[in-house]
Protein backbone atom coordinates (compact mmCIF):
# COMPACT_ATOMS: atom_id res chain seq x y z
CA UNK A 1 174.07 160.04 136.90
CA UNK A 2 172.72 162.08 133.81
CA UNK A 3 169.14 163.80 134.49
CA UNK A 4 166.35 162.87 132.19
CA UNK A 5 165.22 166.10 130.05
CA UNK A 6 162.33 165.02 128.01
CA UNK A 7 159.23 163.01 128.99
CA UNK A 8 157.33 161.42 126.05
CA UNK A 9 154.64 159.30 126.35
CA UNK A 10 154.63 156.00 124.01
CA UNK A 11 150.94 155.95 121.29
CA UNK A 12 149.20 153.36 123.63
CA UNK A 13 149.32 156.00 126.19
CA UNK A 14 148.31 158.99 124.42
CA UNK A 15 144.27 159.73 126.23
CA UNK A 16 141.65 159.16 124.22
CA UNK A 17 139.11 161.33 126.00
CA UNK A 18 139.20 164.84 126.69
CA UNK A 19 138.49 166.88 129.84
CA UNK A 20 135.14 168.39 130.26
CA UNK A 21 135.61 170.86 133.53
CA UNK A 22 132.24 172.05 133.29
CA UNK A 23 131.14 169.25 134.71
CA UNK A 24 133.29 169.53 137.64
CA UNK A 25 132.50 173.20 138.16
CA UNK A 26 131.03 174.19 141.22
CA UNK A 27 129.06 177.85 139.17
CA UNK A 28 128.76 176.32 135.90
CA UNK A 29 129.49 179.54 132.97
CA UNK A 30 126.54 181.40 132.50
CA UNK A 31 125.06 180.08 129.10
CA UNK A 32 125.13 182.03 125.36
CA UNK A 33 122.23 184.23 125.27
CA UNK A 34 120.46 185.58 121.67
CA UNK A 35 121.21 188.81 121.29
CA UNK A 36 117.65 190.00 120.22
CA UNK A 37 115.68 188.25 123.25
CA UNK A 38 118.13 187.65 125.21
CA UNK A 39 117.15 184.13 125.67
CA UNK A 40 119.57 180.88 126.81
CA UNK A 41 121.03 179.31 123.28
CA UNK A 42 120.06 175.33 122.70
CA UNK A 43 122.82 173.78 120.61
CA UNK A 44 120.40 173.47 117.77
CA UNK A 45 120.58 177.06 117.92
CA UNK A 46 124.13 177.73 117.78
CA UNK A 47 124.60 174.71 114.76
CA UNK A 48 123.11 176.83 112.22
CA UNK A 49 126.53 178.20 112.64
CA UNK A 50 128.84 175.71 114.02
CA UNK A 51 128.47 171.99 113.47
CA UNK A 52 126.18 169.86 115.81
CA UNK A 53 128.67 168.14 117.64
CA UNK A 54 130.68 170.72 118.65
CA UNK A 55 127.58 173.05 119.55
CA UNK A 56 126.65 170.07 121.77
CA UNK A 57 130.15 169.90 123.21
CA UNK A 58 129.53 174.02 123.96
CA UNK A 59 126.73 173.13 126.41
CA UNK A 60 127.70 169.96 127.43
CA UNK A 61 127.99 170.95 131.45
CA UNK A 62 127.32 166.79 132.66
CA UNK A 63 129.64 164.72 131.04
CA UNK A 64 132.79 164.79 132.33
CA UNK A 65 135.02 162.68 129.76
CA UNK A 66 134.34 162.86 125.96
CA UNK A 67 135.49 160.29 123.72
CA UNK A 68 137.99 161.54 120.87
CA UNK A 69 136.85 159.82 117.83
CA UNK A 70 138.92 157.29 116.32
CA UNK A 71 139.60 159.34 113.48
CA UNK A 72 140.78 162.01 114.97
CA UNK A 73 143.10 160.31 117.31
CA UNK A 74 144.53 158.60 113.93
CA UNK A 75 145.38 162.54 113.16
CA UNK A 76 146.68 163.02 116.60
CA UNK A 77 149.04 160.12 116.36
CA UNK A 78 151.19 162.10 113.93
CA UNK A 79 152.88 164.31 116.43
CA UNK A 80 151.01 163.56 119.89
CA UNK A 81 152.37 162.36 122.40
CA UNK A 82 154.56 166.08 122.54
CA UNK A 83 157.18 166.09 124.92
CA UNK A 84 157.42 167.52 128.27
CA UNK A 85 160.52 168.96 129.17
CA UNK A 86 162.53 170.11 132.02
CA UNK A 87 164.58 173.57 131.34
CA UNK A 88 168.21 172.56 133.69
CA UNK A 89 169.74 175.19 131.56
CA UNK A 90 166.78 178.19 132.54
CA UNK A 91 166.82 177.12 135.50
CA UNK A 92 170.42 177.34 135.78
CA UNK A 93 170.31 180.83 134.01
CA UNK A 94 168.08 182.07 136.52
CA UNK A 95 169.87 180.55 139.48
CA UNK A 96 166.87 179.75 141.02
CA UNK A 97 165.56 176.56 143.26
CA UNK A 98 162.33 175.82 141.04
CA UNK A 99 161.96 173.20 138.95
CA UNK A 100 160.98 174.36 135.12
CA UNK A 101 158.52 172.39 132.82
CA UNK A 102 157.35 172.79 129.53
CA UNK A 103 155.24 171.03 127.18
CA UNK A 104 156.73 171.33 124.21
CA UNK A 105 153.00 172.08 121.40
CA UNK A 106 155.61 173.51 118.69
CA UNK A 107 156.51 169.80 117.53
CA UNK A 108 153.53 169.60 115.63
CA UNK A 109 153.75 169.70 111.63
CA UNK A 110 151.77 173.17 111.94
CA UNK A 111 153.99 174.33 114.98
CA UNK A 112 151.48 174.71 117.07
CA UNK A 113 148.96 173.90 120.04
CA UNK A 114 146.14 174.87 117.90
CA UNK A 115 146.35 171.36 115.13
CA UNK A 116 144.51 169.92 118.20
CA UNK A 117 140.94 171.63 118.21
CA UNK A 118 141.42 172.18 114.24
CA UNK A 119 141.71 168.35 113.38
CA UNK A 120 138.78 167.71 115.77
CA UNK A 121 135.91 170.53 114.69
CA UNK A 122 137.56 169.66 110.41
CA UNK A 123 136.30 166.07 111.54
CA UNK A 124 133.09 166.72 112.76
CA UNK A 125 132.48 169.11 109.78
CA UNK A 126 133.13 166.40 107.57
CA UNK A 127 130.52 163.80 109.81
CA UNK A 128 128.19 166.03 109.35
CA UNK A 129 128.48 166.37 105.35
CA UNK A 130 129.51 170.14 105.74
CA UNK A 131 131.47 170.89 102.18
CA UNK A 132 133.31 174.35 103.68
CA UNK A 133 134.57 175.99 106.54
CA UNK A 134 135.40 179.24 107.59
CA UNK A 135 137.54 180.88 110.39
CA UNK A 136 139.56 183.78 111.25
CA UNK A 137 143.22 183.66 112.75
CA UNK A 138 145.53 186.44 114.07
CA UNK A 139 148.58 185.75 113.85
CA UNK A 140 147.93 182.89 111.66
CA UNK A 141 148.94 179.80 113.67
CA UNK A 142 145.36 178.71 113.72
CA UNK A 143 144.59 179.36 110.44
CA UNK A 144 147.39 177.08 108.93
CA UNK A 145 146.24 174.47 111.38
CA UNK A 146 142.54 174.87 109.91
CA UNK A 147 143.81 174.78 106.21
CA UNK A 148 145.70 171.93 107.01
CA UNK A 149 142.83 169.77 108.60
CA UNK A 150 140.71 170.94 106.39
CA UNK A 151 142.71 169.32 103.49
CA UNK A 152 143.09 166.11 105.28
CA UNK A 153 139.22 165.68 105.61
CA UNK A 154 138.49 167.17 101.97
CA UNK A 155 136.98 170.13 103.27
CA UNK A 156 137.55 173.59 101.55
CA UNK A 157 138.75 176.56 103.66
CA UNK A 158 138.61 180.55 103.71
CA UNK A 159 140.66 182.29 106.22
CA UNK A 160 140.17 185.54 107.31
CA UNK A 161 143.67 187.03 108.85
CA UNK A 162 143.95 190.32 110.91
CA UNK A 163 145.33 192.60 108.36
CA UNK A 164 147.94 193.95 110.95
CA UNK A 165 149.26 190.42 111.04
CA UNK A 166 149.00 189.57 107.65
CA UNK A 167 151.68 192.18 107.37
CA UNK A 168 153.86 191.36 109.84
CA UNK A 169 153.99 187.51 109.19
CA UNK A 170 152.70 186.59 105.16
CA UNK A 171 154.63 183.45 105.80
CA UNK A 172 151.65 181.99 107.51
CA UNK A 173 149.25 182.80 104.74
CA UNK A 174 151.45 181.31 102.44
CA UNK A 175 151.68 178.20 104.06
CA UNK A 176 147.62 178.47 104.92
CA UNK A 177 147.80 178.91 101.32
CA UNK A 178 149.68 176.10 100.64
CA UNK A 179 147.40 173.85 102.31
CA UNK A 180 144.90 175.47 99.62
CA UNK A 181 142.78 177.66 101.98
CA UNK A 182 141.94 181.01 99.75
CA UNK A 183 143.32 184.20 102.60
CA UNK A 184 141.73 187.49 102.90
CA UNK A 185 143.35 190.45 105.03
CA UNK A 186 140.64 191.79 107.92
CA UNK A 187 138.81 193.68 107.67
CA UNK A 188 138.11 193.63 103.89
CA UNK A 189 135.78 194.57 101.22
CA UNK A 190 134.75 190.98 100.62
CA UNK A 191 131.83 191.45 103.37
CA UNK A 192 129.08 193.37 104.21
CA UNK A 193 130.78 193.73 108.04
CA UNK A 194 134.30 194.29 106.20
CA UNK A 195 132.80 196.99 104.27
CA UNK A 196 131.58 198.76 107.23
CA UNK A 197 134.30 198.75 109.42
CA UNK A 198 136.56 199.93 106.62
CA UNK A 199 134.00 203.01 106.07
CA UNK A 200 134.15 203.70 109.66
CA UNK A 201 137.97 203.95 109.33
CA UNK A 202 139.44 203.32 106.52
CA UNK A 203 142.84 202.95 108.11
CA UNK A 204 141.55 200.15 110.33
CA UNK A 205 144.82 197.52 111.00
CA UNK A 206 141.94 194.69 111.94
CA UNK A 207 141.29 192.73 115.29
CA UNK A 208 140.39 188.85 115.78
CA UNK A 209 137.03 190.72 116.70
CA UNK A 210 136.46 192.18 113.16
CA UNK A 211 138.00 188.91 111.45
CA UNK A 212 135.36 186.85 113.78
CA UNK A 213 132.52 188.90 112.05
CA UNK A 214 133.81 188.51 108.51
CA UNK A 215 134.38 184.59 108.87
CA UNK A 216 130.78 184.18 110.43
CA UNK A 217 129.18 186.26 107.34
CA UNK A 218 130.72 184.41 105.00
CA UNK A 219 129.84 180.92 106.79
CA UNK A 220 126.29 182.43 107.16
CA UNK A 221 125.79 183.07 103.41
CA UNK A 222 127.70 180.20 101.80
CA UNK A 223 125.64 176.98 101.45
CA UNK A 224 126.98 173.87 103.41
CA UNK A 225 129.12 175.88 104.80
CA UNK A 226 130.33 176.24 108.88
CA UNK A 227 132.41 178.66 110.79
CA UNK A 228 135.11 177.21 113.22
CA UNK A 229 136.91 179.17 115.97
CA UNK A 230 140.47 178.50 117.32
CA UNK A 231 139.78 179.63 120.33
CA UNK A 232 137.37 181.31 123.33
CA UNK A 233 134.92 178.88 123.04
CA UNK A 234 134.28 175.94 125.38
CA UNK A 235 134.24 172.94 122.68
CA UNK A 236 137.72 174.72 122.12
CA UNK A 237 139.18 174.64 125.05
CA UNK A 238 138.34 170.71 125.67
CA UNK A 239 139.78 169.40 122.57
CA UNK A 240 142.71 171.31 123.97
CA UNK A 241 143.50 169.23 127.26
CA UNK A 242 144.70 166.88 125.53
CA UNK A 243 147.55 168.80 126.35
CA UNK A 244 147.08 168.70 130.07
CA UNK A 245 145.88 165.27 130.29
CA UNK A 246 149.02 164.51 128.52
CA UNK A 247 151.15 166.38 131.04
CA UNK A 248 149.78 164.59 134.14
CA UNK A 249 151.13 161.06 132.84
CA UNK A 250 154.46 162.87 132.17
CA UNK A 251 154.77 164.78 135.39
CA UNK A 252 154.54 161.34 137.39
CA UNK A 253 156.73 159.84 134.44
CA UNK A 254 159.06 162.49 136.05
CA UNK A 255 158.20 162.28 139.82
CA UNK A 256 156.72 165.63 140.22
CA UNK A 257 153.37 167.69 140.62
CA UNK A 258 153.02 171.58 139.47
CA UNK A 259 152.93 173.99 142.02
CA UNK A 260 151.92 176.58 139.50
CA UNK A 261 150.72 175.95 136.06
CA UNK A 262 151.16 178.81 133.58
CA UNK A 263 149.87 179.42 129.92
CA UNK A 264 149.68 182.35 127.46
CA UNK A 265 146.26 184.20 127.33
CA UNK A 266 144.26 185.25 124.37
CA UNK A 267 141.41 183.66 124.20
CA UNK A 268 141.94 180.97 125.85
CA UNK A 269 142.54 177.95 123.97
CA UNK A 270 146.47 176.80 125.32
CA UNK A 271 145.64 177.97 128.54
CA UNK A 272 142.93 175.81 128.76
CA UNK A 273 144.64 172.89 127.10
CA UNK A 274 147.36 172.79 129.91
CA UNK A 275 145.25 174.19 133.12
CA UNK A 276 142.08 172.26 133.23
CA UNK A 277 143.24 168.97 133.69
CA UNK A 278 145.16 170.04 136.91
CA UNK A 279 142.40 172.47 137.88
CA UNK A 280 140.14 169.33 138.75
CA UNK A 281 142.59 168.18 141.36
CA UNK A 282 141.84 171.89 142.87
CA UNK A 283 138.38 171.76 142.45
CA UNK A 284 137.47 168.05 143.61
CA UNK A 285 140.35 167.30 146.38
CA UNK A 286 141.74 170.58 147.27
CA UNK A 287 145.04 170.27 145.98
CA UNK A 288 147.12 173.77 146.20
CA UNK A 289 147.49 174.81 143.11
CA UNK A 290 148.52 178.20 141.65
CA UNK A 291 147.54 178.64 138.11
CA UNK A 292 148.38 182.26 136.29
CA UNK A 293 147.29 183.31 132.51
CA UNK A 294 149.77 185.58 131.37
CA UNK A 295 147.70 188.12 129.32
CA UNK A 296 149.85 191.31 127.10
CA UNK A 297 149.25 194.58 128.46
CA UNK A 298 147.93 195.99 125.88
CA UNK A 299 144.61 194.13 125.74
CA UNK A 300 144.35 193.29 129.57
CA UNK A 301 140.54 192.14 129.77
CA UNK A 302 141.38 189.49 132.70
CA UNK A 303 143.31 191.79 134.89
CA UNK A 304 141.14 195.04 133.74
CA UNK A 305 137.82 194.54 131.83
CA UNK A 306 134.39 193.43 133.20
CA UNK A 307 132.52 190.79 133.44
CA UNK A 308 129.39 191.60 131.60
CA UNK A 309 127.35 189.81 128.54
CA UNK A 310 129.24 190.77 125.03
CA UNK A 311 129.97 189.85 121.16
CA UNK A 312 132.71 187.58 120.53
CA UNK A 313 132.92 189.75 116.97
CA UNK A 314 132.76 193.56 116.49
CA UNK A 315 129.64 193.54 114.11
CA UNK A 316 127.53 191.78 116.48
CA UNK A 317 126.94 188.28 114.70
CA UNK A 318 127.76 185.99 117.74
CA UNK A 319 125.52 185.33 120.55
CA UNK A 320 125.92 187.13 123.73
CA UNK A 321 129.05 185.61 125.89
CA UNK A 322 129.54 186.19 129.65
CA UNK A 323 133.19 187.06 129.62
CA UNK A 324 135.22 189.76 130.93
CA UNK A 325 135.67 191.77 128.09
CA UNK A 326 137.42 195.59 127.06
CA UNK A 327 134.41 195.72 125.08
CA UNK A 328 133.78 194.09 121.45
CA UNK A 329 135.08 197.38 119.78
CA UNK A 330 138.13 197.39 121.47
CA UNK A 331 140.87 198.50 119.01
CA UNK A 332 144.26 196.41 120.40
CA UNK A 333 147.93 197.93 119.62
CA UNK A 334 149.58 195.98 117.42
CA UNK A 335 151.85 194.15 119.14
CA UNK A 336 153.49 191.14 117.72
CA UNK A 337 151.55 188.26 119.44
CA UNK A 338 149.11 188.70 117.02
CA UNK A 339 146.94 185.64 118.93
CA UNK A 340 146.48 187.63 122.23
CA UNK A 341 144.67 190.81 120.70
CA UNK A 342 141.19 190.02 121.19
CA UNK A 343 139.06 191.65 123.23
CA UNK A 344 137.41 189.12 125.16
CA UNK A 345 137.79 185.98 127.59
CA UNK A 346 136.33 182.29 127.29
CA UNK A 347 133.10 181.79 129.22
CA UNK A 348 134.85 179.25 131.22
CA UNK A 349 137.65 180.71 132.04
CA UNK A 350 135.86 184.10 133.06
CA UNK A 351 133.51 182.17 135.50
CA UNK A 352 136.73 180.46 137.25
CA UNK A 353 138.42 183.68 137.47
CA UNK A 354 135.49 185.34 139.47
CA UNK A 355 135.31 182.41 141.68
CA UNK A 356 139.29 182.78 142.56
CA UNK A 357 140.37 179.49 140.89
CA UNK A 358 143.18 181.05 139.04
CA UNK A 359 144.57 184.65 138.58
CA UNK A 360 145.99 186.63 135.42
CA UNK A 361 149.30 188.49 135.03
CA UNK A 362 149.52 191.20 132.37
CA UNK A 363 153.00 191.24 130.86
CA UNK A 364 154.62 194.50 128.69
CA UNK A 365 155.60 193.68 125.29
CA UNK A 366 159.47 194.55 125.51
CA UNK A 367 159.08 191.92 128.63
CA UNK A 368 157.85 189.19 126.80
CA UNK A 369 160.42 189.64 124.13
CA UNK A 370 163.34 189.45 127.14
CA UNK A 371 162.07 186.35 128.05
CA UNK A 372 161.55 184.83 124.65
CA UNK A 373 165.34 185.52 123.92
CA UNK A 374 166.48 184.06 127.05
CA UNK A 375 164.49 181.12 126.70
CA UNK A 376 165.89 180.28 123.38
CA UNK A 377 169.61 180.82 124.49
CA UNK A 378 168.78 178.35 127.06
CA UNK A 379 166.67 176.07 125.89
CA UNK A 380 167.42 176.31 121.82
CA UNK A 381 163.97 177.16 121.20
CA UNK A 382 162.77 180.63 119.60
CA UNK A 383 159.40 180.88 120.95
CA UNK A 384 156.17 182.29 119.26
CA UNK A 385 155.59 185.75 120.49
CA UNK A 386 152.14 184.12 122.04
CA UNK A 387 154.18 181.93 124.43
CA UNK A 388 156.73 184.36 125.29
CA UNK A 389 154.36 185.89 127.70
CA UNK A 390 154.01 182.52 129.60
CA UNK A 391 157.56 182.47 129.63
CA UNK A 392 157.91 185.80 130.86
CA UNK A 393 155.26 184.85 133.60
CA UNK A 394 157.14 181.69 135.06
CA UNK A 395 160.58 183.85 134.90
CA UNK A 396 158.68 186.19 137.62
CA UNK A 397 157.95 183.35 139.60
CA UNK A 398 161.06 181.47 139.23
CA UNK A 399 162.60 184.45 140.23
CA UNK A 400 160.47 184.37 143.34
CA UNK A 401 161.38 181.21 144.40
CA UNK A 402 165.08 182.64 144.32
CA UNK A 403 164.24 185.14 146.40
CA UNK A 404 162.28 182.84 149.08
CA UNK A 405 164.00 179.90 148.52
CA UNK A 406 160.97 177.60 147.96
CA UNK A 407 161.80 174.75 145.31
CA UNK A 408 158.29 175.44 143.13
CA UNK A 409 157.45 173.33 140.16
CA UNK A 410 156.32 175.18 137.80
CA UNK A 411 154.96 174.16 134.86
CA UNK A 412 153.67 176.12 131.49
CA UNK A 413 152.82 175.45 127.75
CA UNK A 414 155.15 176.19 125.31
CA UNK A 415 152.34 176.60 122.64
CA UNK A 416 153.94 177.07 119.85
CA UNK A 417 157.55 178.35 117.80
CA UNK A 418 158.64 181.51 116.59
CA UNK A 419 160.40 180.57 114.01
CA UNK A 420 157.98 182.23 111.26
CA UNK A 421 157.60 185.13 113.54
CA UNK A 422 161.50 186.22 113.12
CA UNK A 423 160.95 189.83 111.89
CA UNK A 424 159.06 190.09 115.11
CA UNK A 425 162.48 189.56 116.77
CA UNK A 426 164.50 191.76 114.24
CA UNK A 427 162.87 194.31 115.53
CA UNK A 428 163.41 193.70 118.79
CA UNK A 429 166.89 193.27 118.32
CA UNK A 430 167.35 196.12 116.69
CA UNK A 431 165.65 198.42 119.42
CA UNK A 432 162.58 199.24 117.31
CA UNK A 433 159.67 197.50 119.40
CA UNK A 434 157.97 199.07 122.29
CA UNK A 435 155.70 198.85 125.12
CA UNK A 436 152.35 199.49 124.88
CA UNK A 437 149.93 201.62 127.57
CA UNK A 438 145.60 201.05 127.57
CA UNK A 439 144.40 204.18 129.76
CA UNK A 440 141.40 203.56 131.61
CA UNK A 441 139.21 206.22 129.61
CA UNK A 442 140.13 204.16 126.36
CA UNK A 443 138.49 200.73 128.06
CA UNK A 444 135.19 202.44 129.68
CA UNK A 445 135.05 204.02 126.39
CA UNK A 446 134.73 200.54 124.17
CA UNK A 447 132.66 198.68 127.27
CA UNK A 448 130.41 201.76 126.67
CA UNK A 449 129.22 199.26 123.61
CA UNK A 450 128.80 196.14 125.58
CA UNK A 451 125.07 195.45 125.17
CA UNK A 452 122.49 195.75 128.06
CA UNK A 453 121.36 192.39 129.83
C-alpha cells in the first residue's frame, strides 16, 4: 500500500478567518507605549503610521476570529491551500521513529510565507485610499512579497534592504524591482536616520533595525503614504496563521496531531503563522504540546536578551515594544539568513515565552547549513537559509526520539526556498562560511540603550 506524502486542502476549505491568540491569552502582551510619555498607544495613534485596520488588528486582544476580506482571500486562492508534507525520506535518513511534517510556504509565486501578511496590510492600504507604502526587508523575501502586492492593488512601493543582504542576494531586489518597487541599500544617505548611522560608522553593513527607521521616515514624510512591516508585529503574526489553521485540517487529513511544532525565529512572523493555531489547544484544553523557535546564534534575544520596553528601529521612531530584546543597537554578524538578524522579539511571542508556553533553541550557522543540505538531498528542496534553522531544530529532536525511542510528530514550517539564496550555499560548500560567537559584554553593552520605563 503506497503512503500518502502530501496533504492539500481543496479552495472551499481554505479558512477564511484568521487566529487572534490574544484573545485566548491568559497575560495578554503588555501594550505599545509612546516613547516620550510613556503612555499606552490607541490604534488611532499608531495609524498615523500604519493603516487603521491593521493598527486595530495590533490591539485587538477580544476577538478571537477575524474575517479575511474577500479580496484578499481572492489573492490567497492563487497558491493557498500549500501543501503539508510528510519527509519518509528524512525520516529515513535519520533513522529515527518520529514522524516529520512540513508545510510547504515556498509554493507561493514569491517563494515565501511572507505573500500572506503582504497581500493583506497592500489591501487595507488600498481601503483606506493610501497611494504608497513603505517597508524594509532583510534578506528580501518580504520585500518582493510587498512589491508584488503592492502592484496588484495599484499601490507604489519603496523598499529599504539591509545593505549586507543586498550584497549577498541582488536577485531579490531585482525581482522587488521587477514588481516596480524603487530599492535602496540600508542604511543610506536617502534619510535623515540613514545619514546618521552612516556618520556614526561609515562602514555600517545595516540591520532590519536601521532599515525599520529609514522605511518609517520616509512613510512619515511622504504624503498618503504608510509603512508596513513583515514581521514582529501582532497584526503580522495573525494574517500569518493562516498557515497553522491550514495545517490543523491537514494533520487530521493525515491522522495525526504534533507533538512538537517548530518554526524559524526572527521576528516572528512564520513562527507565528504555524504555532498559534496549535498553541490554543495548549492554552484552552491542556493539550501537551512542545513548541520550539529556532533562533541563529548570533542574534539570540529569546534564549539571551531581556525582557524590557525597546525600539523596534535603531533611531528610535517606533513606539516602545515589550520584547526581549539584545538591545535596538545591536549590530548582528552577517550571517546568511538575512531575515533572523534583528534585534528584537514580537510582543506576543515574548509574553508566551515568559509564561513557559513555548521555548527557543539557538542554532550555529555552519549547523543550519548541515541541515539545509540534508534536507534537500532528502526531500528535493533547497531551503531558504531562514528555514534551515527550523530544520536544524527538528533534526535535534528527531534525533532524540532515536535515542528514546518515542514515535514524536513533529511538525515545522518550511517558510520559504533557497533557491535565490545559492551563493549562500557556495560558500558553504566550499568551506568559506563560519560560525558566529555574541559574548555577553557585547549584549549588556547594546541593552545599555534600551530606554528606561
Amino acid at each position: 500500500m503506497s503512503k500518502q506524502k502530501r496533504f492539500i486542502l481543496p479552495e472551499s476549505e481554505i479558512p477564511t478567518q484568521w487566529y487572534n491568540i490574544q484573545a485566548d491569552m491568559v497575560n495578554k502582551p503588555l501594550p505599545p507605549l509612546n516613547p516620550s510619555t510613556k503612555e499606552p498607544l490607541k490604534a488611532e495613534d499608531l495609524a498615523h503610521i500604519f493603516n487603521l485596520e491593521c493598527s486595530k488588528q495590533e490591539l485587538d486582544q477580544e476577538n478571537r476570529w477575524i474575517d479575511i476580506p474577500e479580496e484578499v482571500l481572492d489573492q490567497y486562492k492563487y497558491y493557498r491551500s500549500t501543501p503539508l508534507v510528510r519527509a519518509y525520506s528524512l525520516e529515513k535518513a535519520l533513522d529515527t521513529p518520529a514522524h516529520i511534517y512540513f508545510k510547504n510556504e515556498s509554493v507561493n509565486p514569491l517563494g515565501s510565507h511572507k505573500l500572506n501578511s503582504a497581500i493583506a496590510q497592500c489591501y487595507y492600504c488600498k481601503q483606506e485610499g493610501t497611494t504608497n507604502v513603505t517597508t524594509e526587508t532583510g534578506a528580501g523575501q518580504w520585500g518582493a512579497a510587498l512589491s508584488y502586492a503592492a502592484k496588484v492593488f495599484g499601490l507604489e512601493a519603496a523598499v529599504y534592504q539591509v545593505k549586507i543582504s543586498l550584497q549577498q542576494k541582488p536577485y531579490r531586489a531585482s525581482i522587488m524591482r521587477t514588481f516596480g518597487a524603487t530599492v535602496e541599500g540600508s542604511p543610506s544617505m536617502s534619510t535623515r536616520a540613514g545619514k546618521d548611522i552612516i556618520t556614526r560608522d561609515p562602514n555600517h553593513q545595516g540591520s532590519l533595525g536601521t532599515a525599520i527607521s529609514e522605511a518609517i521616515e520616509l512613510a512619515m514624510n511622504t504624503p498618503n503614504c504608510k509603512y508596513t512591516l513583515g514581521s514582529v508585529l501582532n497584526h503580522v503574526g495573525l494574517h500569518q496563521t493562516i498557515i497553522g489553521l491550514e495545517a490543523e485540517k491537514q494533520m487530521e487529513m493525515a491522522g495525526e496531531f504534533p507533538d512538537q511544532v517548530i518554526g524559524c525565529f526572527g521576528g516572528g512572523s512564520n513562527f507565528s503563522g504555524i504555532a498559534f493555531p496549535f498553541m490554543r489547544h495548549k492554552i484552552i484544553d491542556g493539550k501537551n504540546i512542545d513548541f520550539i523557535a529556532a533562533e541563529p546564534s548570533s542574534c539570540p534575544k529569546l534564549t539571551r536578551g531581556k525582557f524590557e520596553y525597546d525600539y523596534g528601529d535603531e533611531a528610535g521612531y517606533t513606539p516602545l515594544l515589550p520584547m526581549y530584546t539584545l538591545g535596538h543597537g545591536f549590530k548582528p554578524a552577517n550571517i546568511h539568513a538575512g531575515g533572523l538578524r534583528y534585534h528584537g522579539a514580537g510582543t506576543i511571542i515574548s509574553q508566551l515565552l515568559k509564561d513557559n508556553l513555548m521555548r527557543a533553541v539557538d542554532i550555529p550557522q555552519l549547523e543550519s547549513f548541515d541541515a539545509g543540505l540534508l534536507f534537500a538531498r532528502t526531500e528535493g528542496i533547497v531551503p531558504a537559509p531562514e528555514s534551515c534553522h527550523a530544520i536544524a531544530s527538528t533534526i535535534r529532536e528527531a534525533k532524540k526520539c532515536k535515542e528514546t525511542g518515542e514515535k514524536k510528530v513533529i511538525l515545522f514550517n518550511l517558510s520559504g526556498h533557497g533557491l535565490l539564496d545559492m551563493t549562500a550555499y557556495e560558500s558553504y560548500l566550499n568551506g568559506d562560511l563560519r560560525n558566529y560567537t555574541v559574548s555577553d559584554e557585547d549584549i549588556a553593552s547594546s541593552l545599555k540603550d534600551v530606554p528606561t520605563v
